[in-house]
PDB file of N, CA and C in Angstrom:
ATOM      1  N   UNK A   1     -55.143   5.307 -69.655  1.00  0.00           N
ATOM      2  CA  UNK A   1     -55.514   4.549 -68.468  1.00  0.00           C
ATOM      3  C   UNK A   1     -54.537   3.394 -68.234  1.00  0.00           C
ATOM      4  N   UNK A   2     -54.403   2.787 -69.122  1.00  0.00           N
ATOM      5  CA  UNK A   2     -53.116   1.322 -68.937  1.00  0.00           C
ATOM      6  C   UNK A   2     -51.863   2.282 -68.785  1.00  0.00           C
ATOM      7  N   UNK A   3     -51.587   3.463 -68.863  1.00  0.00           N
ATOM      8  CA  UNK A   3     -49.945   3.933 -68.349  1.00  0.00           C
ATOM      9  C   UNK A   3     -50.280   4.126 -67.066  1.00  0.00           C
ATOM     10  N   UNK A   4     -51.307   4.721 -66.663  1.00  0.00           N
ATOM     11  CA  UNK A   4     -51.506   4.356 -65.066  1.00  0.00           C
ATOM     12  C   UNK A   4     -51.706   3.137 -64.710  1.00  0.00           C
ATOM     13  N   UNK A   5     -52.403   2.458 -64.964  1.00  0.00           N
ATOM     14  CA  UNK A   5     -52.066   1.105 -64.110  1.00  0.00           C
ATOM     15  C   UNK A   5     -50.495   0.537 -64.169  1.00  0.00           C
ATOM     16  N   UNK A   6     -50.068   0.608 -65.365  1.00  0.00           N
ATOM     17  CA  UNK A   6     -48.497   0.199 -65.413  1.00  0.00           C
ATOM     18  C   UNK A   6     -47.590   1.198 -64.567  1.00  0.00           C
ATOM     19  N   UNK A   7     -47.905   2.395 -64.600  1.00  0.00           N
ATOM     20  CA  UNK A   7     -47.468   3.031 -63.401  1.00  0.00           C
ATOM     21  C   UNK A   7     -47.280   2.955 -61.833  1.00  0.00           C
ATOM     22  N   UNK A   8     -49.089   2.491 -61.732  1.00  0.00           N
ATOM     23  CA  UNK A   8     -49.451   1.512 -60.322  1.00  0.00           C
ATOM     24  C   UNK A   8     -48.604   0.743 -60.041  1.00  0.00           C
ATOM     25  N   UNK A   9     -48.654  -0.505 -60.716  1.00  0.00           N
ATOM     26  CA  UNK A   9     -48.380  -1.868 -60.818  1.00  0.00           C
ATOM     27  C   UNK A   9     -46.485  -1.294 -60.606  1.00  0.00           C
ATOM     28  N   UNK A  10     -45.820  -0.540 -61.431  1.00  0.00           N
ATOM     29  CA  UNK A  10     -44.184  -0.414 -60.986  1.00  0.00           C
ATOM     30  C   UNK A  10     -44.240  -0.004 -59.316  1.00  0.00           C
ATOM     31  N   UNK A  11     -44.920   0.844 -59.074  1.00  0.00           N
ATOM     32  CA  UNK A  11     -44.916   1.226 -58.041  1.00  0.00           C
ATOM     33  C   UNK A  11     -44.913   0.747 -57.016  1.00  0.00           C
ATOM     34  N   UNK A  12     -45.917  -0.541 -57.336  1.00  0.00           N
ATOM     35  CA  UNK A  12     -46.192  -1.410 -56.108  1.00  0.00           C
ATOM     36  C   UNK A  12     -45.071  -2.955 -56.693  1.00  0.00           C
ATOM     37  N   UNK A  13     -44.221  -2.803 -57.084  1.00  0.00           N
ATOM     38  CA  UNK A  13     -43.551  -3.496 -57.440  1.00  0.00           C
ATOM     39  C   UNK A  13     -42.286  -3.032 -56.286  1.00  0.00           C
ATOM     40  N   UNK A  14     -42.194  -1.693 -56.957  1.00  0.00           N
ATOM     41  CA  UNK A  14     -41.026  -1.336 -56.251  1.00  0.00           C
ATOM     42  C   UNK A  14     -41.131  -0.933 -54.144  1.00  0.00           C
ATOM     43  N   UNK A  15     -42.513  -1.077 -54.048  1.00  0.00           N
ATOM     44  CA  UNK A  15     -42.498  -0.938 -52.715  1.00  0.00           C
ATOM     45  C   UNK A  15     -42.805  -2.507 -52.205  1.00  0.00           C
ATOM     46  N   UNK A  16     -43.140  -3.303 -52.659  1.00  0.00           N
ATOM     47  CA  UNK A  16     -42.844  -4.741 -52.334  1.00  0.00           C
ATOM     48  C   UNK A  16     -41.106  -4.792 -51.939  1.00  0.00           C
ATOM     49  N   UNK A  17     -40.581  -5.197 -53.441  1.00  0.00           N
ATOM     50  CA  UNK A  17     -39.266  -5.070 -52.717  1.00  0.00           C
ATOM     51  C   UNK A  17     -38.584  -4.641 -51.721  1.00  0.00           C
ATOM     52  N   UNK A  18     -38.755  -3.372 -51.427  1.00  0.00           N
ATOM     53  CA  UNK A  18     -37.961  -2.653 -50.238  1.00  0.00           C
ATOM     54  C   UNK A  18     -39.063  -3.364 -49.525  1.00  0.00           C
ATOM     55  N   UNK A  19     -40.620  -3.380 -48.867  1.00  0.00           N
ATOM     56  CA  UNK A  19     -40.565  -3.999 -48.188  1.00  0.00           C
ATOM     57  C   UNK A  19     -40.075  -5.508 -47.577  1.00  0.00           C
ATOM     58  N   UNK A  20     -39.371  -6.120 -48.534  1.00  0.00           N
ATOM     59  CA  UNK A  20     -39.072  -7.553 -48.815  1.00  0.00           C
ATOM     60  C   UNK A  20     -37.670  -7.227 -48.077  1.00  0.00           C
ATOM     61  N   UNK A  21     -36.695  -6.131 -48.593  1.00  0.00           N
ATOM     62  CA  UNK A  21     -35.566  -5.870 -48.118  1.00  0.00           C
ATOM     63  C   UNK A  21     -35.540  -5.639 -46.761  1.00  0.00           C
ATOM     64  N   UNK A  22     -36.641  -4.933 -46.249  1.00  0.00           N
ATOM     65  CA  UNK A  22     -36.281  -4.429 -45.143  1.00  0.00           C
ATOM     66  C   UNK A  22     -37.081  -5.664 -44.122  1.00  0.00           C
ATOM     67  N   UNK A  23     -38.042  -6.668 -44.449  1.00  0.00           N
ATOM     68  CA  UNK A  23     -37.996  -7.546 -43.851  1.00  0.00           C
ATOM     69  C   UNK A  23     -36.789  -8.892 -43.487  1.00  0.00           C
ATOM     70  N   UNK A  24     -35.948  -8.686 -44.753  1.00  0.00           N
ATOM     71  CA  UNK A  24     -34.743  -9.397 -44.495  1.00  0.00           C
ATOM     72  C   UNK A  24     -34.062  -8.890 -43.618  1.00  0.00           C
ATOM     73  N   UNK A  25     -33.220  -7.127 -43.422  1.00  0.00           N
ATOM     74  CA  UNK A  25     -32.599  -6.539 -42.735  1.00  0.00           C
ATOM     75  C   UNK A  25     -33.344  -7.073 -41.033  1.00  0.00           C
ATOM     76  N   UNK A  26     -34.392  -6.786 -41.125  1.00  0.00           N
ATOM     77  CA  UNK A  26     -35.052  -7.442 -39.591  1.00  0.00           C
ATOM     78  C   UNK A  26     -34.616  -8.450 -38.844  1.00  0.00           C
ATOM     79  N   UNK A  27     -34.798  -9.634 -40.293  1.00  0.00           N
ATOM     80  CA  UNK A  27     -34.344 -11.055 -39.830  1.00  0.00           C
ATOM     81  C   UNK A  27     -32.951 -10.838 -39.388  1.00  0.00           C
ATOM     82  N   UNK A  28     -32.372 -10.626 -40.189  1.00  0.00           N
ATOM     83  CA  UNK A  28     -30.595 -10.033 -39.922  1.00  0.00           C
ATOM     84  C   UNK A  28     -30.429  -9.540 -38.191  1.00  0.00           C
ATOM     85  N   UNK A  29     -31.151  -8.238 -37.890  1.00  0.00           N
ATOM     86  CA  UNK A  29     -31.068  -7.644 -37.152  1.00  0.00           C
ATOM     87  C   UNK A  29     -31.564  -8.558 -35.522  1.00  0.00           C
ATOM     88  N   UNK A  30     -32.950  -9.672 -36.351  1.00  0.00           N
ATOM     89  CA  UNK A  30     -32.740  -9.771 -35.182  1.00  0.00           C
ATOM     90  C   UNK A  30     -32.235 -11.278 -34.471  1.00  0.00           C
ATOM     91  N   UNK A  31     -31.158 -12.002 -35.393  1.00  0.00           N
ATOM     92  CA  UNK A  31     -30.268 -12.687 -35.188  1.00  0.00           C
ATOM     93  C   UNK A  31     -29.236 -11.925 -34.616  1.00  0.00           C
ATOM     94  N   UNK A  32     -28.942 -10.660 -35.266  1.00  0.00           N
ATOM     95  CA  UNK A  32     -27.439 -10.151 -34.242  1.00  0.00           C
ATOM     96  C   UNK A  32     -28.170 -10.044 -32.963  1.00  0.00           C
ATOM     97  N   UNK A  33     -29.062  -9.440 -32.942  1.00  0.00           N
ATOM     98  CA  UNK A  33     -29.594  -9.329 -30.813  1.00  0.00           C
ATOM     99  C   UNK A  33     -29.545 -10.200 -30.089  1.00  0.00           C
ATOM    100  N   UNK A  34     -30.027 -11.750 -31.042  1.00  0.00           N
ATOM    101  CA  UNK A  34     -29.574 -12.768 -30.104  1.00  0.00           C
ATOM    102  C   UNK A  34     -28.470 -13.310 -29.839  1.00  0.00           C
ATOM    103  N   UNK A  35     -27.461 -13.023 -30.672  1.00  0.00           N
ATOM    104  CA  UNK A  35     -26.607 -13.341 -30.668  1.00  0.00           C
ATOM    105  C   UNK A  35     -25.795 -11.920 -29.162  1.00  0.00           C
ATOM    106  N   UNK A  36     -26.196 -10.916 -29.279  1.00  0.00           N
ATOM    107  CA  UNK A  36     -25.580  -9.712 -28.402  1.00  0.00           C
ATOM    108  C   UNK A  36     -26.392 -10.575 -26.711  1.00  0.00           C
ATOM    109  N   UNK A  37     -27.382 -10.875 -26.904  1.00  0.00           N
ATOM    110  CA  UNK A  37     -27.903 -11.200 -25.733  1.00  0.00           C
ATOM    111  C   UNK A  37     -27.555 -12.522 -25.551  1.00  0.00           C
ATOM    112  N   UNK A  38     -27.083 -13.622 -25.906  1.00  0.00           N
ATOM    113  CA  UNK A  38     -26.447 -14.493 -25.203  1.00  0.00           C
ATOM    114  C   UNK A  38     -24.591 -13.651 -25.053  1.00  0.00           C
ATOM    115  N   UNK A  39     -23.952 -12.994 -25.773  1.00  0.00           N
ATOM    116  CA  UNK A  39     -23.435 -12.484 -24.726  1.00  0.00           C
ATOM    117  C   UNK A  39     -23.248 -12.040 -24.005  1.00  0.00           C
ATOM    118  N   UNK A  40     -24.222 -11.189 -23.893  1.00  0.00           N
ATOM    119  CA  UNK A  40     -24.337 -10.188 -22.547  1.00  0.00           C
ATOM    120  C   UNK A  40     -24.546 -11.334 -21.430  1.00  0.00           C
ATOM    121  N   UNK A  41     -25.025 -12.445 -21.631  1.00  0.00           N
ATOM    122  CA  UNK A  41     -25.941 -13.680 -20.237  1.00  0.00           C
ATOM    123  C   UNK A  41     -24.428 -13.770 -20.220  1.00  0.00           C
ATOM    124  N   UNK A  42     -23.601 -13.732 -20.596  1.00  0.00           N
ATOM    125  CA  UNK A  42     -21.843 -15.068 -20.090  1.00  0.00           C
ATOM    126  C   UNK A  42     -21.594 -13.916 -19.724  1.00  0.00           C
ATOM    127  N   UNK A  43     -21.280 -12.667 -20.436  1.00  0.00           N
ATOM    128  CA  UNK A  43     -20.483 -11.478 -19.409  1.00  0.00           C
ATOM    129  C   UNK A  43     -21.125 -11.322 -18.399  1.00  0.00           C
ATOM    130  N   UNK A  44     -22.400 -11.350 -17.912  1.00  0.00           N
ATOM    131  CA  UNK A  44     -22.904 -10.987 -16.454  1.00  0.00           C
ATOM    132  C   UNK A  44     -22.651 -12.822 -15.650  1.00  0.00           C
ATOM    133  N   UNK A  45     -22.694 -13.445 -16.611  1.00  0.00           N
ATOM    134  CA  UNK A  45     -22.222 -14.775 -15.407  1.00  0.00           C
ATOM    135  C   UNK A  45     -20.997 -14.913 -14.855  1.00  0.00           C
ATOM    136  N   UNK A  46     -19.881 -14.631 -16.094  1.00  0.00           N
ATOM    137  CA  UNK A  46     -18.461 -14.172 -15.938  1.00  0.00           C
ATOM    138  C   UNK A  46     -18.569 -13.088 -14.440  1.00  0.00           C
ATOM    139  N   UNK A  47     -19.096 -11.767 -14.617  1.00  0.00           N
ATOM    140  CA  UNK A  47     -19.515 -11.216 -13.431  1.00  0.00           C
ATOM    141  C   UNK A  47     -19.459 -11.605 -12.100  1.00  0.00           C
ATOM    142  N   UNK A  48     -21.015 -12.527 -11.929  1.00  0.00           N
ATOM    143  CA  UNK A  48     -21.262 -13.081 -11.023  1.00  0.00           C
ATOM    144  C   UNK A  48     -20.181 -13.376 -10.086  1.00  0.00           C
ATOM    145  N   UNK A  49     -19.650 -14.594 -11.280  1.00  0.00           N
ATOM    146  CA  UNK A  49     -18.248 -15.669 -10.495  1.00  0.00           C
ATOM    147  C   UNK A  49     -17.299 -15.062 -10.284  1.00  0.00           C
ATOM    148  N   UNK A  50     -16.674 -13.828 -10.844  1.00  0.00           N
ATOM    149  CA  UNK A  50     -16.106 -13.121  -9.992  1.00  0.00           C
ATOM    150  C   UNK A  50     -16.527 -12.130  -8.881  1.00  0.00           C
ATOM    151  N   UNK A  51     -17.726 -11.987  -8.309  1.00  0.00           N
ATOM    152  CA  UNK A  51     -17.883 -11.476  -7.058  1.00  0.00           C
ATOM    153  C   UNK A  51     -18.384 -12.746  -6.531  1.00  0.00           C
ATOM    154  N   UNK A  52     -18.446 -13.914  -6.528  1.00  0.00           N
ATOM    155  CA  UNK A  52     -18.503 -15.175  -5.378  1.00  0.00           C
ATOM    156  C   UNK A  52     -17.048 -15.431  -5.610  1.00  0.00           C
ATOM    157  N   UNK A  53     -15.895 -15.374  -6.597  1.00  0.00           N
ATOM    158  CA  UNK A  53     -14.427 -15.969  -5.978  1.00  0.00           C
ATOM    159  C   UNK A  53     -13.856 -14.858  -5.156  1.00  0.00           C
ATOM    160  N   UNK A  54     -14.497 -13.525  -5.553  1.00  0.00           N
ATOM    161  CA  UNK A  54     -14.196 -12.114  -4.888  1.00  0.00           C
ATOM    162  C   UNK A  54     -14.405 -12.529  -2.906  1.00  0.00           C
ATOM    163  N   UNK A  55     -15.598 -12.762  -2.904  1.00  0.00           N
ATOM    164  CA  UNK A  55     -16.173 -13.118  -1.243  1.00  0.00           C
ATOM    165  C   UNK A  55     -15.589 -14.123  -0.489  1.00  0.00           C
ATOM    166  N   UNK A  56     -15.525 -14.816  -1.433  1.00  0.00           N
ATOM    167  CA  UNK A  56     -14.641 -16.158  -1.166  1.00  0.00           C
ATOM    168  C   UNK A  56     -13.047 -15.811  -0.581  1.00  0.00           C
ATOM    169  N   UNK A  57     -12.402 -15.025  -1.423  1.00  0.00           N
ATOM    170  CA  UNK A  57     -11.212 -14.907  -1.212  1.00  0.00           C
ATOM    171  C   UNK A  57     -11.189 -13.579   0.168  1.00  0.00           C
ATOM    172  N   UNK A  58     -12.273 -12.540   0.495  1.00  0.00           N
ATOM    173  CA  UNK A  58     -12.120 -12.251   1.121  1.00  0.00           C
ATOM    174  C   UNK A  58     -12.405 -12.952   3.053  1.00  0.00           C
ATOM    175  N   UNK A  59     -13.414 -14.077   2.536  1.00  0.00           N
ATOM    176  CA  UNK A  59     -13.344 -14.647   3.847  1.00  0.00           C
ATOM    177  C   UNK A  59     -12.802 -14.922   4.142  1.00  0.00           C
ATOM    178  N   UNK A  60     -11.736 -15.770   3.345  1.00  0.00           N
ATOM    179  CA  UNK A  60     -10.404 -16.328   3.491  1.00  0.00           C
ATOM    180  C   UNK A  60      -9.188 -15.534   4.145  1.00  0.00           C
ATOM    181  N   UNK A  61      -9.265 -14.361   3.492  1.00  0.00           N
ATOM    182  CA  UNK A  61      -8.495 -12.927   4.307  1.00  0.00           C
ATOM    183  C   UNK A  61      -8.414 -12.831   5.784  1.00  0.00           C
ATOM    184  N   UNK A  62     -10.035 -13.172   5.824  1.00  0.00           N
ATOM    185  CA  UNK A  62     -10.617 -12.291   7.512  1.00  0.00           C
ATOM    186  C   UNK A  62     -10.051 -13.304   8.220  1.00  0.00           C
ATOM    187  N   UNK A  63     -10.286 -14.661   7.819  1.00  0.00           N
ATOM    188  CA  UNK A  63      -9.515 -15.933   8.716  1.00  0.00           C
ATOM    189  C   UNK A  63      -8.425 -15.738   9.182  1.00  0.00           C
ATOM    190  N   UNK A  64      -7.563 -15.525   7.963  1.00  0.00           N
ATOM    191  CA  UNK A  64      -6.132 -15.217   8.028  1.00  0.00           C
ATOM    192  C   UNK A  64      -6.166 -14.130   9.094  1.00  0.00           C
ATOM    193  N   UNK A  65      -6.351 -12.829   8.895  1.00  0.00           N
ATOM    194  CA  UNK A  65      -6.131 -12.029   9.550  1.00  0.00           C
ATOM    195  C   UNK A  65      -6.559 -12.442  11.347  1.00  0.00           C
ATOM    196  N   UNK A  66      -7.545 -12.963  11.579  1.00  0.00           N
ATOM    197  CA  UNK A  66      -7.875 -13.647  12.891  1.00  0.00           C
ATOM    198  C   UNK A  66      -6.661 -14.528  13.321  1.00  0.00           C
ATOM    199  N   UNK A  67      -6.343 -15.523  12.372  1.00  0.00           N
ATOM    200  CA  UNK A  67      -5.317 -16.305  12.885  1.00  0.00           C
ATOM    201  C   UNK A  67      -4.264 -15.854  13.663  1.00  0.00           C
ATOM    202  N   UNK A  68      -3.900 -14.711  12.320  1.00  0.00           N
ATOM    203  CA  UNK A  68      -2.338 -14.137  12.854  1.00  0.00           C
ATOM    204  C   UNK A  68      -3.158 -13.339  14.593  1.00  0.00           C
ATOM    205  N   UNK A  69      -3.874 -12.537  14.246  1.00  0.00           N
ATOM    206  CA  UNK A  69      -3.841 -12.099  15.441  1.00  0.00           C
ATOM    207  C   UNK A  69      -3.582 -12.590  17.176  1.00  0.00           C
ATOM    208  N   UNK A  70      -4.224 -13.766  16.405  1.00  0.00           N
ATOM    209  CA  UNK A  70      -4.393 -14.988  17.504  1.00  0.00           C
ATOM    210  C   UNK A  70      -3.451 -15.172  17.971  1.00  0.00           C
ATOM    211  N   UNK A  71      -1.772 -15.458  16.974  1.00  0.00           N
ATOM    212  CA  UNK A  71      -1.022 -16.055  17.406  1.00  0.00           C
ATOM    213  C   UNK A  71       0.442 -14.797  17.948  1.00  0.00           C
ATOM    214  N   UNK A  72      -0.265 -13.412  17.218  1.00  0.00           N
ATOM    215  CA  UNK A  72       0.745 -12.584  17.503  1.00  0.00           C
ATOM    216  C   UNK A  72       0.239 -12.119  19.023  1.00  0.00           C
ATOM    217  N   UNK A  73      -0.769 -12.613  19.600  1.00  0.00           N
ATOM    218  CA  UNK A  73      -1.513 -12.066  20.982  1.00  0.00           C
ATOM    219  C   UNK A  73      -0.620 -13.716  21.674  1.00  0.00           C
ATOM    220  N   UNK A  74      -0.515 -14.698  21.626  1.00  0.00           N
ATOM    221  CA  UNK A  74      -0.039 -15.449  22.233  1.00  0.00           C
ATOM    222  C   UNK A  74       1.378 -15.346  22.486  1.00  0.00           C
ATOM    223  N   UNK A  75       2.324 -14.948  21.400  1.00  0.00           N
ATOM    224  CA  UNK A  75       3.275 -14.601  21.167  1.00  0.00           C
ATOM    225  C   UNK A  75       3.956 -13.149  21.794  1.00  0.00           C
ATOM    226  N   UNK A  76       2.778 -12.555  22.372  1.00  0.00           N
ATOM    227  CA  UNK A  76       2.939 -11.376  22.792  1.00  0.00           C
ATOM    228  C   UNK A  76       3.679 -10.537  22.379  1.00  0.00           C
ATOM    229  N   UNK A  77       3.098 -10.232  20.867  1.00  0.00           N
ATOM    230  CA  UNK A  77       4.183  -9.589  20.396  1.00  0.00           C
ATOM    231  C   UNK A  77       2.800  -8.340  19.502  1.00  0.00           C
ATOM    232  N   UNK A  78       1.770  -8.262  20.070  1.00  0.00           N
ATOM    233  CA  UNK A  78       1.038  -7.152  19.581  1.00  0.00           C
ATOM    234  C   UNK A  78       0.964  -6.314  21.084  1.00  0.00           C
TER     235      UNK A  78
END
């Protein structure tokens, strides 16, 4: 009867541990996510600001392009 309980008792020794391990791996795991998810927030902000300098630079285009027109119609040369 005591080689079974000492049997028990390893047993639940040894499944403590791994559960102990694999609660560390967790912690681990779930520091890298936060760490993946604040970068993912700057690459999609990075994003962002390039489609508002994107819009930006194209309004700037359409101006331009109005201008010239403007002045190649005065110029009479369209």
């Amino acid at each position: 009867m005591e080689n079974i309980e000492n049997l028990v008792l390893e047993h639940l020794r040894h499944i403590r541990g791994r559960v102990d391990q694999i609660a560390e791996d967790m912690g681990d795991l779930k520091h890298r996510m936060s760490g993946l998810e604040q970068a993912m927030n700057l690459v999609k902000r990075e994003i962002n600001l390039s489609e508002e300098t994107d819009a930006r630079q194209q309004i700037t285009l359409d101006k331009l392009a109005e201008r010239i027109g403007r002045i190649e119609r005065r110029l009479e040369l369209s």
